[in-house]
PDB file of N, CA and C in Angstrom:
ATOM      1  N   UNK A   1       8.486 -16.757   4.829  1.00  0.00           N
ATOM      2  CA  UNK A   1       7.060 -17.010   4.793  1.00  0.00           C
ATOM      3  C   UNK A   1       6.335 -15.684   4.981  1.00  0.00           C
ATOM      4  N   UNK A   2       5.253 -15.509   4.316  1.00  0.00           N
ATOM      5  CA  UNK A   2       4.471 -14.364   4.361  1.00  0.00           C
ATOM      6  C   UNK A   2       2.807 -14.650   4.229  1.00  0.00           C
ATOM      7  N   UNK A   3       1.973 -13.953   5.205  1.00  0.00           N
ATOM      8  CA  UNK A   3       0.883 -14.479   5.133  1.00  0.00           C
ATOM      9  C   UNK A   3       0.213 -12.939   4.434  1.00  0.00           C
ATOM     10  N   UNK A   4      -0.842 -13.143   3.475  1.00  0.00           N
ATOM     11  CA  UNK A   4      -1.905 -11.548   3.492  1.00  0.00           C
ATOM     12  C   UNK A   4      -0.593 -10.401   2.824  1.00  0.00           C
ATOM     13  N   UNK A   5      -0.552  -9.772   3.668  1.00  0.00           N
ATOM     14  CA  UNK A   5       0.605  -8.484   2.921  1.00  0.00           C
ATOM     15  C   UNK A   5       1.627  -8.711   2.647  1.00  0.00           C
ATOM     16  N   UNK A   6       2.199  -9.892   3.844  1.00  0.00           N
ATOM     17  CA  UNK A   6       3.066 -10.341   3.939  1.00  0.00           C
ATOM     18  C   UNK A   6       3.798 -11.383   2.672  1.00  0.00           C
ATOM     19  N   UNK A   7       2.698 -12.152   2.112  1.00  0.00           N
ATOM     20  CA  UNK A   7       2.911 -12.599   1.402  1.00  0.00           C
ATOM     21  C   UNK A   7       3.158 -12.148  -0.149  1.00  0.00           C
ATOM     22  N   UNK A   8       2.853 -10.897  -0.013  1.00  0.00           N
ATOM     23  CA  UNK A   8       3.023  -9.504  -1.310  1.00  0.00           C
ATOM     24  C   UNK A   8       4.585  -9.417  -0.979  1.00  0.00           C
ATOM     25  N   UNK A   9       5.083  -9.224   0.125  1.00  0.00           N
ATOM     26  CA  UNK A   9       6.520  -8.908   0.262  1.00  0.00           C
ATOM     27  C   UNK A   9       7.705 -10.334  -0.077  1.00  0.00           C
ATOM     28  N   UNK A  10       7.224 -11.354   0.097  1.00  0.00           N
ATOM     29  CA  UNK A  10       7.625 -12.223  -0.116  1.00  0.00           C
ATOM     30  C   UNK A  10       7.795 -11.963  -1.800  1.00  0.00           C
ATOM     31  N   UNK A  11       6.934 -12.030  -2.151  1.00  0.00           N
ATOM     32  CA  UNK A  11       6.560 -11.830  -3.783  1.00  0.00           C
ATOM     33  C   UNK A  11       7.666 -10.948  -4.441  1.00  0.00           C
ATOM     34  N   UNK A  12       7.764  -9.292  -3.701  1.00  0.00           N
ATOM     35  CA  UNK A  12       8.567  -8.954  -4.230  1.00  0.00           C
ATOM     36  C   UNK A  12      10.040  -8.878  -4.427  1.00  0.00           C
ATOM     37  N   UNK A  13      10.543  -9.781  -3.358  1.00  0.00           N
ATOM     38  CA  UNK A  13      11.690 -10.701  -2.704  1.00  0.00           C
ATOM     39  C   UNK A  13      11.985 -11.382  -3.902  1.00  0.00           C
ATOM     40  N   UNK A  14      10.936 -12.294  -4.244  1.00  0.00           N
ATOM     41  CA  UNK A  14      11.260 -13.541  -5.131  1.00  0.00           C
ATOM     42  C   UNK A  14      11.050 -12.796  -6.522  1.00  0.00           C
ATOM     43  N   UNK A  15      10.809 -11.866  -6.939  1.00  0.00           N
ATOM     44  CA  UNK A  15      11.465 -11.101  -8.483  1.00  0.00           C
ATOM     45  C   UNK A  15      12.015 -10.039  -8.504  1.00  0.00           C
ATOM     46  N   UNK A  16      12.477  -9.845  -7.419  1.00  0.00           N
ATOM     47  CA  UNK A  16      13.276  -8.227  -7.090  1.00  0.00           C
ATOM     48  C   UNK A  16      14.944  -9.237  -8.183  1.00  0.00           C
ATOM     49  N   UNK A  17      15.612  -8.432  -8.284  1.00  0.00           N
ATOM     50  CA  UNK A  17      17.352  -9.043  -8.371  1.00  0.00           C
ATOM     51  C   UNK A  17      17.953  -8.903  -7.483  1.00  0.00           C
ATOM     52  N   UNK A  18      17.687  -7.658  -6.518  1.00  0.00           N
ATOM     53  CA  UNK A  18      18.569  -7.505  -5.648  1.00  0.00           C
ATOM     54  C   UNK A  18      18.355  -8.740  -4.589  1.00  0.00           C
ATOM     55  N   UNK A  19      17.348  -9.700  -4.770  1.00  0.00           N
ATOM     56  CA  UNK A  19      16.869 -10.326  -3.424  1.00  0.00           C
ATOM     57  C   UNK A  19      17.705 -11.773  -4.108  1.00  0.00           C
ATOM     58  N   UNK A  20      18.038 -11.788  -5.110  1.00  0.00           N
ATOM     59  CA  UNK A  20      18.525 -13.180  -5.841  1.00  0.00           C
ATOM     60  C   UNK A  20      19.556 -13.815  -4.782  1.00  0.00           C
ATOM     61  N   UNK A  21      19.751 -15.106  -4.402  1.00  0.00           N
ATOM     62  CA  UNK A  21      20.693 -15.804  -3.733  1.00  0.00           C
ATOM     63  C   UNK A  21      20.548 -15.398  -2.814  1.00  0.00           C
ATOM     64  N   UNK A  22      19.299 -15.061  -1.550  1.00  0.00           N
ATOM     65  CA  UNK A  22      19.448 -14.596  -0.252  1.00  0.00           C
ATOM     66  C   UNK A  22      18.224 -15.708   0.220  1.00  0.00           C
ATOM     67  N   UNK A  23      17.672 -16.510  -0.217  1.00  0.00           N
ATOM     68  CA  UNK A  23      16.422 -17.305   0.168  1.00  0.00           C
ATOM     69  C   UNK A  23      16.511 -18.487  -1.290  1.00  0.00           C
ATOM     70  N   UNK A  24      16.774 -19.539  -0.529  1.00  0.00           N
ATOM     71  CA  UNK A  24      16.448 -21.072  -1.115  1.00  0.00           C
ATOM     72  C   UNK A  24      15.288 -21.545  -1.146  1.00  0.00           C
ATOM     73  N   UNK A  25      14.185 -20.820  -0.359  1.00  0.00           N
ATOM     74  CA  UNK A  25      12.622 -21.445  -0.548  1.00  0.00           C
ATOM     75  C   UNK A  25      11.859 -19.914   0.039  1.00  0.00           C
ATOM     76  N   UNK A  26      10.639 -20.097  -0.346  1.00  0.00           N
ATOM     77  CA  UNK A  26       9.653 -19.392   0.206  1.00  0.00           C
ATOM     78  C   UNK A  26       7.847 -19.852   0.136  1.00  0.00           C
ATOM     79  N   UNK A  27       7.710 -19.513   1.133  1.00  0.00           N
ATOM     80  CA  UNK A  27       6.159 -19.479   1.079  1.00  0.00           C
ATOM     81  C   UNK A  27       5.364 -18.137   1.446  1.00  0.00           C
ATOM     82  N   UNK A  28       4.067 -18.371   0.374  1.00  0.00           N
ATOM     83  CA  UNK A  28       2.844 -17.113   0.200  1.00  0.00           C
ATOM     84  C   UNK A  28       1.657 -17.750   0.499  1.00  0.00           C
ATOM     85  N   UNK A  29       1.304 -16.710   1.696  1.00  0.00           N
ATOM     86  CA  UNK A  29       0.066 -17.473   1.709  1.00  0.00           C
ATOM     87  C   UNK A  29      -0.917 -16.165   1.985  1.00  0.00           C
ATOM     88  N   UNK A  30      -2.525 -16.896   1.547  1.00  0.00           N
ATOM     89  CA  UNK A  30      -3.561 -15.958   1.309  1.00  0.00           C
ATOM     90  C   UNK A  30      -3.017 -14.617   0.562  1.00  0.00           C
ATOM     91  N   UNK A  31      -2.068 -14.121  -0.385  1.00  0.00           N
ATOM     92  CA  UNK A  31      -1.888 -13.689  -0.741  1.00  0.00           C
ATOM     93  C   UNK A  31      -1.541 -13.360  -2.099  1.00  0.00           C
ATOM     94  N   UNK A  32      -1.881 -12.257  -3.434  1.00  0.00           N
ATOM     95  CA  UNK A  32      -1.762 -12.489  -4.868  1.00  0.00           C
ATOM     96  C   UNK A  32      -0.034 -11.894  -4.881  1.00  0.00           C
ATOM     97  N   UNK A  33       0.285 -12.957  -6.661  1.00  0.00           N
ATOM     98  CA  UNK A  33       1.738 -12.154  -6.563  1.00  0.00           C
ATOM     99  C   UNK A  33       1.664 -11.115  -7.578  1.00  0.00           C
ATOM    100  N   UNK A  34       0.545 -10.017  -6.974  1.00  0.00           N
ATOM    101  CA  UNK A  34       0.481  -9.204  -8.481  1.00  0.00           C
ATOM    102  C   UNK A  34       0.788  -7.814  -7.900  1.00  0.00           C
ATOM    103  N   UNK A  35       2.373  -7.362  -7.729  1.00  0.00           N
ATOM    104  CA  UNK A  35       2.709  -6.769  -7.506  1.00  0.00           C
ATOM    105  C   UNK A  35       2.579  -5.336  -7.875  1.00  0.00           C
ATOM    106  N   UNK A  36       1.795  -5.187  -8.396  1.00  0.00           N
ATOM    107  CA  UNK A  36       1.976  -4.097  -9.604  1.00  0.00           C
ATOM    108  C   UNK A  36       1.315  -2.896  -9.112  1.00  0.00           C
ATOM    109  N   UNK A  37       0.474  -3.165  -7.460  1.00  0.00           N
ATOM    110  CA  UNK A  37      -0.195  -1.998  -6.887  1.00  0.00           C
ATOM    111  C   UNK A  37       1.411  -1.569  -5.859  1.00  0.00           C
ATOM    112  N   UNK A  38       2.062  -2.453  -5.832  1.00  0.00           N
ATOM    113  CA  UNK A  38       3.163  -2.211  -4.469  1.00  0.00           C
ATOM    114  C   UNK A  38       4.308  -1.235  -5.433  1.00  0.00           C
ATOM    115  N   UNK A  39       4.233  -1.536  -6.755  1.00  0.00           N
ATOM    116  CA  UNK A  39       5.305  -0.836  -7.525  1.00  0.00           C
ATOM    117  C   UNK A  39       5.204   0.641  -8.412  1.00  0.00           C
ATOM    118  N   UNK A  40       3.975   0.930  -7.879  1.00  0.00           N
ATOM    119  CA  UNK A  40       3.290   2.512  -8.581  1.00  0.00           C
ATOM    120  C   UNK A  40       4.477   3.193  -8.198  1.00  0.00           C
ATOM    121  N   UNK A  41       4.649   4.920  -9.000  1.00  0.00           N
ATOM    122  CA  UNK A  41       4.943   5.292  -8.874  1.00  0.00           C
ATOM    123  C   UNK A  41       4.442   6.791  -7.544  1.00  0.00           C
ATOM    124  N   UNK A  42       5.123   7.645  -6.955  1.00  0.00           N
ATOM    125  CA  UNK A  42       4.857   8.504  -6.128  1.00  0.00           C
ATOM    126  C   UNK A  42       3.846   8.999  -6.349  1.00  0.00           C
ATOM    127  N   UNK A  43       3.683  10.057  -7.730  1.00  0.00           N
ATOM    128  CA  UNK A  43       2.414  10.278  -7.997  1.00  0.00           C
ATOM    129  C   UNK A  43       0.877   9.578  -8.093  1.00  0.00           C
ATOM    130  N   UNK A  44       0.912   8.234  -8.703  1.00  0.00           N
ATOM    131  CA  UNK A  44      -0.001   7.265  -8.133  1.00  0.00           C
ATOM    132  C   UNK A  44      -0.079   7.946  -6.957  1.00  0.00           C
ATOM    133  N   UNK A  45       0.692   7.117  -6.185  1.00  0.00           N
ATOM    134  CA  UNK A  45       0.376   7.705  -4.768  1.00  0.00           C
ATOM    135  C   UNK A  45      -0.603   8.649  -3.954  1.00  0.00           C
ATOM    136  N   UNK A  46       0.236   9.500  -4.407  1.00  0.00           N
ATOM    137  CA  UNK A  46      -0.589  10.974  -4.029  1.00  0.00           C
ATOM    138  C   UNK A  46      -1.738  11.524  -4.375  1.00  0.00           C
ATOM    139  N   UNK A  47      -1.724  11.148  -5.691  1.00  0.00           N
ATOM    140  CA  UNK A  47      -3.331  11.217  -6.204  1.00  0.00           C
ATOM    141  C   UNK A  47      -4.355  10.418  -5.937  1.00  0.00           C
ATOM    142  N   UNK A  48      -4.356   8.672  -5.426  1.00  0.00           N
ATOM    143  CA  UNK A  48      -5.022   8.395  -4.751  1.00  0.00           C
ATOM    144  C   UNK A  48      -5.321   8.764  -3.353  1.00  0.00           C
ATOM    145  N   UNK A  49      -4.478   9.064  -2.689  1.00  0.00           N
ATOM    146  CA  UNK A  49      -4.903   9.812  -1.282  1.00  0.00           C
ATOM    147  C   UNK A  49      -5.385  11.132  -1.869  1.00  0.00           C
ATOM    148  N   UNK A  50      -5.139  11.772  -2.284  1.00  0.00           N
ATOM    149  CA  UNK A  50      -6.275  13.417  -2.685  1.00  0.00           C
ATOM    150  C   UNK A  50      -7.453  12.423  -3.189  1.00  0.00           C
ATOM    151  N   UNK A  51      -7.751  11.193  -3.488  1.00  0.00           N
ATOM    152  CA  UNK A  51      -8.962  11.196  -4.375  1.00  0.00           C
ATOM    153  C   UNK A  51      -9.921  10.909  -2.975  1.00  0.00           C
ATOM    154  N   UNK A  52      -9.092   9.851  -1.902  1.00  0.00           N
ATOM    155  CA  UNK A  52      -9.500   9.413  -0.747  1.00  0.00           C
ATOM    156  C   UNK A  52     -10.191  10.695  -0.079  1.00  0.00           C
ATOM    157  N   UNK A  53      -9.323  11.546   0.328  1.00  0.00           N
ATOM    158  CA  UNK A  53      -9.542  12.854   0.785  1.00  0.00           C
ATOM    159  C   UNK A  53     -10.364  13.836   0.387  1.00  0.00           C
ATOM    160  N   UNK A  54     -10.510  13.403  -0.615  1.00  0.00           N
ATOM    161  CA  UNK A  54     -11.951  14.257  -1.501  1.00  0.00           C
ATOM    162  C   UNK A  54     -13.030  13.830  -0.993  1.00  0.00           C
ATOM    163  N   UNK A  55     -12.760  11.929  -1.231  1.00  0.00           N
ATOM    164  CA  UNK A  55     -14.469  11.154  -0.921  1.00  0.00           C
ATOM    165  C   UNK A  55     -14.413  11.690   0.468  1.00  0.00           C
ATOM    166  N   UNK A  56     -13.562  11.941   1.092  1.00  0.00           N
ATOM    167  CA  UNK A  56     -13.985  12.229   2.454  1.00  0.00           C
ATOM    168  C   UNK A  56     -13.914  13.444   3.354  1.00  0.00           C
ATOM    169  N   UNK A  57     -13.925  14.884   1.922  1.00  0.00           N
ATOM    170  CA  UNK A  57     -14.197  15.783   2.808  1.00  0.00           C
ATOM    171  C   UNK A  57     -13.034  16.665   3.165  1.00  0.00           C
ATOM    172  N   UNK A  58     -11.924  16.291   2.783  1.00  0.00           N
ATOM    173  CA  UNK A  58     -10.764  16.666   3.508  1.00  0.00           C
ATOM    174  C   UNK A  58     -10.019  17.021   2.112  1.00  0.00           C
ATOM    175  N   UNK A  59     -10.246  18.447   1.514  1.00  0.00           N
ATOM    176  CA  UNK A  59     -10.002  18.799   0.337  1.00  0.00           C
ATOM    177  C   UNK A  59      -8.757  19.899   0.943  1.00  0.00           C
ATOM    178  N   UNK A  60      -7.899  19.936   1.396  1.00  0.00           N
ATOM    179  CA  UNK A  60      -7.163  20.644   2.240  1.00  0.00           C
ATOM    180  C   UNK A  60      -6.003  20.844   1.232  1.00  0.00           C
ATOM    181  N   UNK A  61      -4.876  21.836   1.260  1.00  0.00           N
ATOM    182  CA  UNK A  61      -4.150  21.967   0.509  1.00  0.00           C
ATOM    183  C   UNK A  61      -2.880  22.064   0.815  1.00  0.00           C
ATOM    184  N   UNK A  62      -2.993  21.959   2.611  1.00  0.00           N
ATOM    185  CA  UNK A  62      -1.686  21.328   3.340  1.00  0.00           C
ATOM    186  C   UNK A  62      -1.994  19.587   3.384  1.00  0.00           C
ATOM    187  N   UNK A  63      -0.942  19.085   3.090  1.00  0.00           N
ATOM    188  CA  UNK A  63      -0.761  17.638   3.391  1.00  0.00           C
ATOM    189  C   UNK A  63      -1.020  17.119   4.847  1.00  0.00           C
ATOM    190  N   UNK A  64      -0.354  17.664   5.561  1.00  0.00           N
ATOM    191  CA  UNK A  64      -0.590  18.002   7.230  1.00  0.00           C
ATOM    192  C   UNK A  64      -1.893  17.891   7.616  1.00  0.00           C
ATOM    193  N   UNK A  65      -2.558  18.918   7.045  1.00  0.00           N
ATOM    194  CA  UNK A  65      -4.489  19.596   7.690  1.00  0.00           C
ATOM    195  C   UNK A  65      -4.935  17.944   7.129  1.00  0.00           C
ATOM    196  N   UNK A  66      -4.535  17.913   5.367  1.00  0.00           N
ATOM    197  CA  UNK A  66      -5.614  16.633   5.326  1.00  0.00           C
ATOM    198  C   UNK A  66      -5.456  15.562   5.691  1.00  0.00           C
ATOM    199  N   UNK A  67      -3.915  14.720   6.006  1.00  0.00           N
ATOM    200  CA  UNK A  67      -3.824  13.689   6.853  1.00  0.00           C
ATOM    201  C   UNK A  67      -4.115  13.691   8.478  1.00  0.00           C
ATOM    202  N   UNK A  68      -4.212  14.733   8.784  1.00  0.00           N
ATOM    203  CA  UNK A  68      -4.930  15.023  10.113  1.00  0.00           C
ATOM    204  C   UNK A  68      -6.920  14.746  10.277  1.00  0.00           C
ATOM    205  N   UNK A  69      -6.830  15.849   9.078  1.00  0.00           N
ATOM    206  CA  UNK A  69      -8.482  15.528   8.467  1.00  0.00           C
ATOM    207  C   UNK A  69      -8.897  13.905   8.272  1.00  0.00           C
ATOM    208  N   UNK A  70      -8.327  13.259   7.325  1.00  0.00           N
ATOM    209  CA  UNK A  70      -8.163  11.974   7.096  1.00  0.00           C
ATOM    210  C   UNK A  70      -8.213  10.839   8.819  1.00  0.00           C
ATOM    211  N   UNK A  71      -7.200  11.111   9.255  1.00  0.00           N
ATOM    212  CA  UNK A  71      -6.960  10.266  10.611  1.00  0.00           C
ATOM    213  C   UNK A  71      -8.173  10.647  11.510  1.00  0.00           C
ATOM    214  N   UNK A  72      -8.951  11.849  11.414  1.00  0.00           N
ATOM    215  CA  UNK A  72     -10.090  11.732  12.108  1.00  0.00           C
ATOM    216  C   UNK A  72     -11.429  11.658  11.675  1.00  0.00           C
ATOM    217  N   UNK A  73     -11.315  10.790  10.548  1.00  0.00           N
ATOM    218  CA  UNK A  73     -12.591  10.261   9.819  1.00  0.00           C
ATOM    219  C   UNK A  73     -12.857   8.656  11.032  1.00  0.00           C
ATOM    220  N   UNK A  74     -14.050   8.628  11.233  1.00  0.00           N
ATOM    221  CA  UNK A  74     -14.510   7.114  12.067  1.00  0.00           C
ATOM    222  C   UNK A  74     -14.354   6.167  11.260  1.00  0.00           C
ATOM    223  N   UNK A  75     -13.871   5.174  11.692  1.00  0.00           N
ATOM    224  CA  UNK A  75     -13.787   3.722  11.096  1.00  0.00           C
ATOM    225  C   UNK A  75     -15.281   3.522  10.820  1.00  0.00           C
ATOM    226  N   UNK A  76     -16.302   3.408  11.262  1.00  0.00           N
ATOM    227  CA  UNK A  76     -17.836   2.996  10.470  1.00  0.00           C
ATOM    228  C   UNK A  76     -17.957   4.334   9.440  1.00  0.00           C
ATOM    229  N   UNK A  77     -17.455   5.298   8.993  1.00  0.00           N
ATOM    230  CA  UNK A  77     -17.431   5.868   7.531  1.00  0.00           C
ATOM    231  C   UNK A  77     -16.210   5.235   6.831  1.00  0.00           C
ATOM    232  N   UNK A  78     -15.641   4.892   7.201  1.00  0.00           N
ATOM    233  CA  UNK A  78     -14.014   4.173   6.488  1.00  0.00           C
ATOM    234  C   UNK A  78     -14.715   3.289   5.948  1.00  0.00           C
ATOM    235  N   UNK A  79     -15.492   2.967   6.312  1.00  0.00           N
ATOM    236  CA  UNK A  79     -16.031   1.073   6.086  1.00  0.00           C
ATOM    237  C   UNK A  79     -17.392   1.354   5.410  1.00  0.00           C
TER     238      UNK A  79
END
């Protein structure tokens, strides 16, 4: 059972192969099975956090400085 994110992991359980014959039932709840943001590749990745890090200032060119930069942005600018 998976509720919210949880229920994304469930998701990818139930069309992975490797997950085949390890679960006879499952449940998703409040959650889409549209996996397709959980399965980007690295670069995805990374380029959305530099884009994050841009909107917020933290144009840094160590990974380090800007996830540091990043972690001390306030939750009421996050939001």
């Amino acid at each position: 059972m998976g509720e919210s994110a949880g229920s994304q992991s469930v998701c990818i359980h139930l069309i992975s192969p490797l997950s085949a014959g390890l679960f006879h039932a499952s449940i998703m709840q409040s959650g889409p099975c549209d996996a397709v943001n959980m399965l980007r590749d690295k670069s995805f990745a990374y380029s959305t956090a530099n884009n994050l890090a841009l909107l917020f200032g933290c144009n840094m060119t160590n990974s380090s400085q800007q996830l540091d930069c990043l972690r001390a942005v306030s939750s009421t600018r996050l939001v």
